[in-house]
C-alpha atoms as a PDB file:
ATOM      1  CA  UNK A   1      22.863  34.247  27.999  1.00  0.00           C
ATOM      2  CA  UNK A   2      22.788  30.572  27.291  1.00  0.00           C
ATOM      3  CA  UNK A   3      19.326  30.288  29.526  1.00  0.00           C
ATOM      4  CA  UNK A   4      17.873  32.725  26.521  1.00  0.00           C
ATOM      5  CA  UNK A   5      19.816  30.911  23.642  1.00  0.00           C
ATOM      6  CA  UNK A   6      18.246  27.769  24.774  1.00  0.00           C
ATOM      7  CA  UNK A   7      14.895  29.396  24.916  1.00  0.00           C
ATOM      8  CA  UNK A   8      15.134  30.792  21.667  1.00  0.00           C
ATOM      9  CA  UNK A   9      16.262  27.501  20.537  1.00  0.00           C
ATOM     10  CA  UNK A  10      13.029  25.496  22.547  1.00  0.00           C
ATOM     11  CA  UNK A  11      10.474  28.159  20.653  1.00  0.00           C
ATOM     12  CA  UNK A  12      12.359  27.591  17.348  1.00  0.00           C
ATOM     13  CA  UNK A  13      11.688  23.728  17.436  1.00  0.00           C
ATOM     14  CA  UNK A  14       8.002  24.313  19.083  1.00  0.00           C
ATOM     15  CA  UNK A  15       7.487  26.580  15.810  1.00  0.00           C
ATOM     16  CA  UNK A  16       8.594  24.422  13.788  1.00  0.00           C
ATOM     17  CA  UNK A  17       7.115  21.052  15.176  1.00  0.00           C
ATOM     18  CA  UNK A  18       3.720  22.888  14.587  1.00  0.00           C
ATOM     19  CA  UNK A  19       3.882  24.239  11.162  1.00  0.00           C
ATOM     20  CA  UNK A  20       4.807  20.637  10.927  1.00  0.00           C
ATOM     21  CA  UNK A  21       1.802  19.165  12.202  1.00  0.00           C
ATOM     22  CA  UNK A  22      -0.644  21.754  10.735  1.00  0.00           C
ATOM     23  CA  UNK A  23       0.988  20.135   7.243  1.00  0.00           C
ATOM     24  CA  UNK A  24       0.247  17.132   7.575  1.00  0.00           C
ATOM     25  CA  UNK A  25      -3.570  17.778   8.585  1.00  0.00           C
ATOM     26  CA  UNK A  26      -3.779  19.993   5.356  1.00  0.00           C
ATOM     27  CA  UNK A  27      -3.488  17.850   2.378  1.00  0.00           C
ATOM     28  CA  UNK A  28      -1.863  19.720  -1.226  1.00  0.00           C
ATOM     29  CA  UNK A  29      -4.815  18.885  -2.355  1.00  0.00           C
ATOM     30  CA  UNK A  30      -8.671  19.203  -1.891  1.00  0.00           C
ATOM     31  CA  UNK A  31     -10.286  15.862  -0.431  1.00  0.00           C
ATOM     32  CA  UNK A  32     -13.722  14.845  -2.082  1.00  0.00           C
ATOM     33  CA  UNK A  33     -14.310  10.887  -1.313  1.00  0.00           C
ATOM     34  CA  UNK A  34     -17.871  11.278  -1.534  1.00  0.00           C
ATOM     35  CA  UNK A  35     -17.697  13.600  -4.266  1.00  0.00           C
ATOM     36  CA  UNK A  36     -15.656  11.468  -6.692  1.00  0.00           C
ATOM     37  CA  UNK A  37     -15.893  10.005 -10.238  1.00  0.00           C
ATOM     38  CA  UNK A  38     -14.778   8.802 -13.482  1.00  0.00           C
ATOM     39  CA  UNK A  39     -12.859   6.115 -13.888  1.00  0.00           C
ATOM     40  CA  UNK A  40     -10.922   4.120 -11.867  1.00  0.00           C
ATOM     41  CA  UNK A  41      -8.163   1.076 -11.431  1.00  0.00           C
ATOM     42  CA  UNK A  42      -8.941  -0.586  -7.980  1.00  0.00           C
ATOM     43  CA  UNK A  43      -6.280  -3.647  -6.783  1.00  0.00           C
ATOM     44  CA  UNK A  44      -6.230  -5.782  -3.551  1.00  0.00           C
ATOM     45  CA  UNK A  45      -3.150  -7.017  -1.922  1.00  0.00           C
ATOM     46  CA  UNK A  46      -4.057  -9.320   0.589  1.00  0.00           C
ATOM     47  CA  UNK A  47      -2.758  -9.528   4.261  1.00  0.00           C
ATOM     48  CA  UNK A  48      -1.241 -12.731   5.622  1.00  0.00           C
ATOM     49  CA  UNK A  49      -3.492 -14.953   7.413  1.00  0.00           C
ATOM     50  CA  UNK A  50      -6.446 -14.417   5.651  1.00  0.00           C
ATOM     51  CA  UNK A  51      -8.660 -17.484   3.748  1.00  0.00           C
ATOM     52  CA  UNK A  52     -10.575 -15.968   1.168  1.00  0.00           C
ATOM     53  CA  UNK A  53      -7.366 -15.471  -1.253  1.00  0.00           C
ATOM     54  CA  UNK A  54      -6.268 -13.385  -3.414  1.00  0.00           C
ATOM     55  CA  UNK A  55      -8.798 -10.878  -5.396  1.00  0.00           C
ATOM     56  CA  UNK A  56      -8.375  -9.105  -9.175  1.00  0.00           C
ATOM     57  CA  UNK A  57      -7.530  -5.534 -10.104  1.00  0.00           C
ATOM     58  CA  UNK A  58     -11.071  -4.343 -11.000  1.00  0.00           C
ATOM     59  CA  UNK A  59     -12.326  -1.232 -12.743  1.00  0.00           C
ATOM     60  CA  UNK A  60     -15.052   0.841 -11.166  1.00  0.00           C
ATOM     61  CA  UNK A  61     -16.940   4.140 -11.993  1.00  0.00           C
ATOM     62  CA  UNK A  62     -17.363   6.150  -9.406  1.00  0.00           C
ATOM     63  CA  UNK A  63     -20.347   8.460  -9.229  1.00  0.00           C
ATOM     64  CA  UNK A  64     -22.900   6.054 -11.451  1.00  0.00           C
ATOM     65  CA  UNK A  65     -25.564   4.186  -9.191  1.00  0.00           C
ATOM     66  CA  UNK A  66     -24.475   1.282  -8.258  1.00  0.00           C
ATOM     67  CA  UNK A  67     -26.566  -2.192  -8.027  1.00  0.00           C
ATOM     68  CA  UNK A  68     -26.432  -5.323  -6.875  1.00  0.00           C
ATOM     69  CA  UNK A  69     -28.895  -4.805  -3.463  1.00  0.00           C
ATOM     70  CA  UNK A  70     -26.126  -3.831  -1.323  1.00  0.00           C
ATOM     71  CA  UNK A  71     -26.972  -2.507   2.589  1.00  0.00           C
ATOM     72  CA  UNK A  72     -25.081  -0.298   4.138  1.00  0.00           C
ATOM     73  CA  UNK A  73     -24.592  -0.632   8.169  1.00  0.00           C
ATOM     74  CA  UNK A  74     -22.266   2.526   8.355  1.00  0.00           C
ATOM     75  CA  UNK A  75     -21.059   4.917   5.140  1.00  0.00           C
ATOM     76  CA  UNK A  76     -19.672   7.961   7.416  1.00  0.00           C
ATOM     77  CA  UNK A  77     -17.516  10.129   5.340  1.00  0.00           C
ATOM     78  CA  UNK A  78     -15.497  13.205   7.769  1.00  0.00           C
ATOM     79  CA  UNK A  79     -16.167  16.615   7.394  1.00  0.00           C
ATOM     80  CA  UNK A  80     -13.041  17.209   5.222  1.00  0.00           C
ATOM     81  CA  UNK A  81     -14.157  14.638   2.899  1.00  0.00           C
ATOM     82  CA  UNK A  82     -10.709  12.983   3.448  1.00  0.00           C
ATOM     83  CA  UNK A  83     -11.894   9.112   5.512  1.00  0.00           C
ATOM     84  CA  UNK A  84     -14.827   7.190   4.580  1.00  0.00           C
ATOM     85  CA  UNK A  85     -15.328   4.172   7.247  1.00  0.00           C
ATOM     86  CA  UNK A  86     -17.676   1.758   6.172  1.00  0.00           C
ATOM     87  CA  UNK A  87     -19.779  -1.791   6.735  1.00  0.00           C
ATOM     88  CA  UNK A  88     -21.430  -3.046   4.144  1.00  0.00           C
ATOM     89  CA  UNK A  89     -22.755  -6.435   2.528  1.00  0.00           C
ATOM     90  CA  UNK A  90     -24.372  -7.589  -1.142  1.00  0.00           C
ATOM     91  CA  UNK A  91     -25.276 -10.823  -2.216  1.00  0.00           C
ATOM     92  CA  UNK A  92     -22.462 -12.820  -4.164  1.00  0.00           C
ATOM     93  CA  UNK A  93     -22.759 -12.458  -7.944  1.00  0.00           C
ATOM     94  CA  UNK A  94     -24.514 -16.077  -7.932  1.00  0.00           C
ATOM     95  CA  UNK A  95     -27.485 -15.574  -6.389  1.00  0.00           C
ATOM     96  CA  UNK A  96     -25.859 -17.918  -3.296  1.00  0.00           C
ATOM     97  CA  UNK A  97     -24.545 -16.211  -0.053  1.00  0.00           C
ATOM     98  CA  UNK A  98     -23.101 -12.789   0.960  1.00  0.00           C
ATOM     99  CA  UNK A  99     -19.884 -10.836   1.344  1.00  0.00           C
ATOM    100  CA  UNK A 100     -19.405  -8.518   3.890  1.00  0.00           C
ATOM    101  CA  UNK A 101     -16.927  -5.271   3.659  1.00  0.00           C
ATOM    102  CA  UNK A 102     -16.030  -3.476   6.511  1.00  0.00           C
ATOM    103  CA  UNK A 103     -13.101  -0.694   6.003  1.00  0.00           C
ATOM    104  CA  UNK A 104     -11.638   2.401   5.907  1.00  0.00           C
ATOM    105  CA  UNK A 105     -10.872   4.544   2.924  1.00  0.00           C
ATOM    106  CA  UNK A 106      -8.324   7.464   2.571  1.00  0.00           C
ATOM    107  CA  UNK A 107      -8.050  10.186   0.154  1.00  0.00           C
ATOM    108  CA  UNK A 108      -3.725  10.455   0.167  1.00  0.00           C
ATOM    109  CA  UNK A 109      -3.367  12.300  -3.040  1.00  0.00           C
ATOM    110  CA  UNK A 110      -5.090  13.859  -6.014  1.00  0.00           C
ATOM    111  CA  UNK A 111      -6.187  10.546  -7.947  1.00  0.00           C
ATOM    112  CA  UNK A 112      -5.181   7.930  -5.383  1.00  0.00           C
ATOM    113  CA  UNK A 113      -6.934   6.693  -2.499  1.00  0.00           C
ATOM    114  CA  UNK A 114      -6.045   4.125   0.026  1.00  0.00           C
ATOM    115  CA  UNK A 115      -7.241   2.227   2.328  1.00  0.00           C
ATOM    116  CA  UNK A 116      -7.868  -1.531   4.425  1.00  0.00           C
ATOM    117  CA  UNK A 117     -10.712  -3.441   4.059  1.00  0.00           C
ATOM    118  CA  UNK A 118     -12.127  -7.098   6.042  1.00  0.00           C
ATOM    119  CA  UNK A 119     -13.883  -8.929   3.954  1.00  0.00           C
ATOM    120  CA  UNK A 120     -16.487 -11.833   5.181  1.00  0.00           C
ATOM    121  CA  UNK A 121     -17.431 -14.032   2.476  1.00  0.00           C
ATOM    122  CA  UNK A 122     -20.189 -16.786   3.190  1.00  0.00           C
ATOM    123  CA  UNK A 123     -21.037 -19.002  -0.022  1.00  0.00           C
ATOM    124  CA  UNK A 124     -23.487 -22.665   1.141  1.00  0.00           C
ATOM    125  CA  UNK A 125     -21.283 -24.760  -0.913  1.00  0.00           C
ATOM    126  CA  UNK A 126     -17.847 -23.030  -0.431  1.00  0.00           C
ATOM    127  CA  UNK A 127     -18.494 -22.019   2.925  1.00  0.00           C
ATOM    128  CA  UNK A 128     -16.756 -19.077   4.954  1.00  0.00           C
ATOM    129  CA  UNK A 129     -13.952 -16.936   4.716  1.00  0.00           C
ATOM    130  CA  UNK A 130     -12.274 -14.260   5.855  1.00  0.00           C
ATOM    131  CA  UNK A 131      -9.171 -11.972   5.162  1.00  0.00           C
ATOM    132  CA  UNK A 132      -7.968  -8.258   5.460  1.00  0.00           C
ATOM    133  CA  UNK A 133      -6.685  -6.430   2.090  1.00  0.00           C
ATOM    134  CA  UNK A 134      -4.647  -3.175   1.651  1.00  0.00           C
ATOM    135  CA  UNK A 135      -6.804  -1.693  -1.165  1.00  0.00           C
ATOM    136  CA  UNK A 136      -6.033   1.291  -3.764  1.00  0.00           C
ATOM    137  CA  UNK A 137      -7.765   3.343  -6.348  1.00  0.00           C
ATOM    138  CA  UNK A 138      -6.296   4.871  -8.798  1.00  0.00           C
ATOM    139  CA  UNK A 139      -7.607   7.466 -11.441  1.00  0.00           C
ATOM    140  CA  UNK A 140      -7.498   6.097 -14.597  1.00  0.00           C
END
């Protein structure tokens, strides 16, 4: 009898461990990074250690072309439209030097995405730096 309770027991938490696991593979919510726009609120929060310092809250609209001469070394989005990894780099808004992004970005809930992001900034009168940010976009 208790060889079959503890059985019983053993399938109940292999069950339930599962329907676990399938849940949090299955967002609430339909994943479309790749898909996205409108409006939104993007902020940085630095990691420690880095040397490029700390960066502003911008807004972005997602879905219009974007300029600037950026090239893209990887932009692979997953099947379920949930991770984008990416490498890219642009020119710095003065003409002068480049910034390079390379980072992951995660579609966590319907309007939010998060993600990290390296970023390698090389300016001929500022010089180099370098530095790792948490980064977040929010639907505005």
């Amino acid at each position: 009898m208790t060889k079959l309770l503890c059985l019983a027991l053993v399938l109940v938490l292999v069950a339930c461990g599962s329907e676990e696991a399938q849940t949090e593979t299955d967002p609430p919510f339909a994943c479309a990074l790749g898909e996205l726009t409108g409006t939104w609120r993007v902020t940085y929060q630095e990691e420690a250690g880095g040397s490029c310092g700390p960066l502003a809250a911008e807004t972005v609209n997602m879905g219009a072309p974007s300029g600037g001469g950026c090239e893209y070394t990887a932009n692979d989005l997953s099947p379920d439209l949930c991770r984008l990894d990416y490498d890219f780099t642009c020119p710095l808004s003065d003409g002068q030097g480049s910034q390079r992004w390379i980072g992951v970005t995660r579609h966590v809930a319907e309007g939010e995405l998060r993600g990290t992001a390296t970023l390698q900034g090389q300016h001929p009168e500022a010089g180099t730096c370098r530095s790792t940010y948490a980064v977040t976009y929010r639907r505005l």
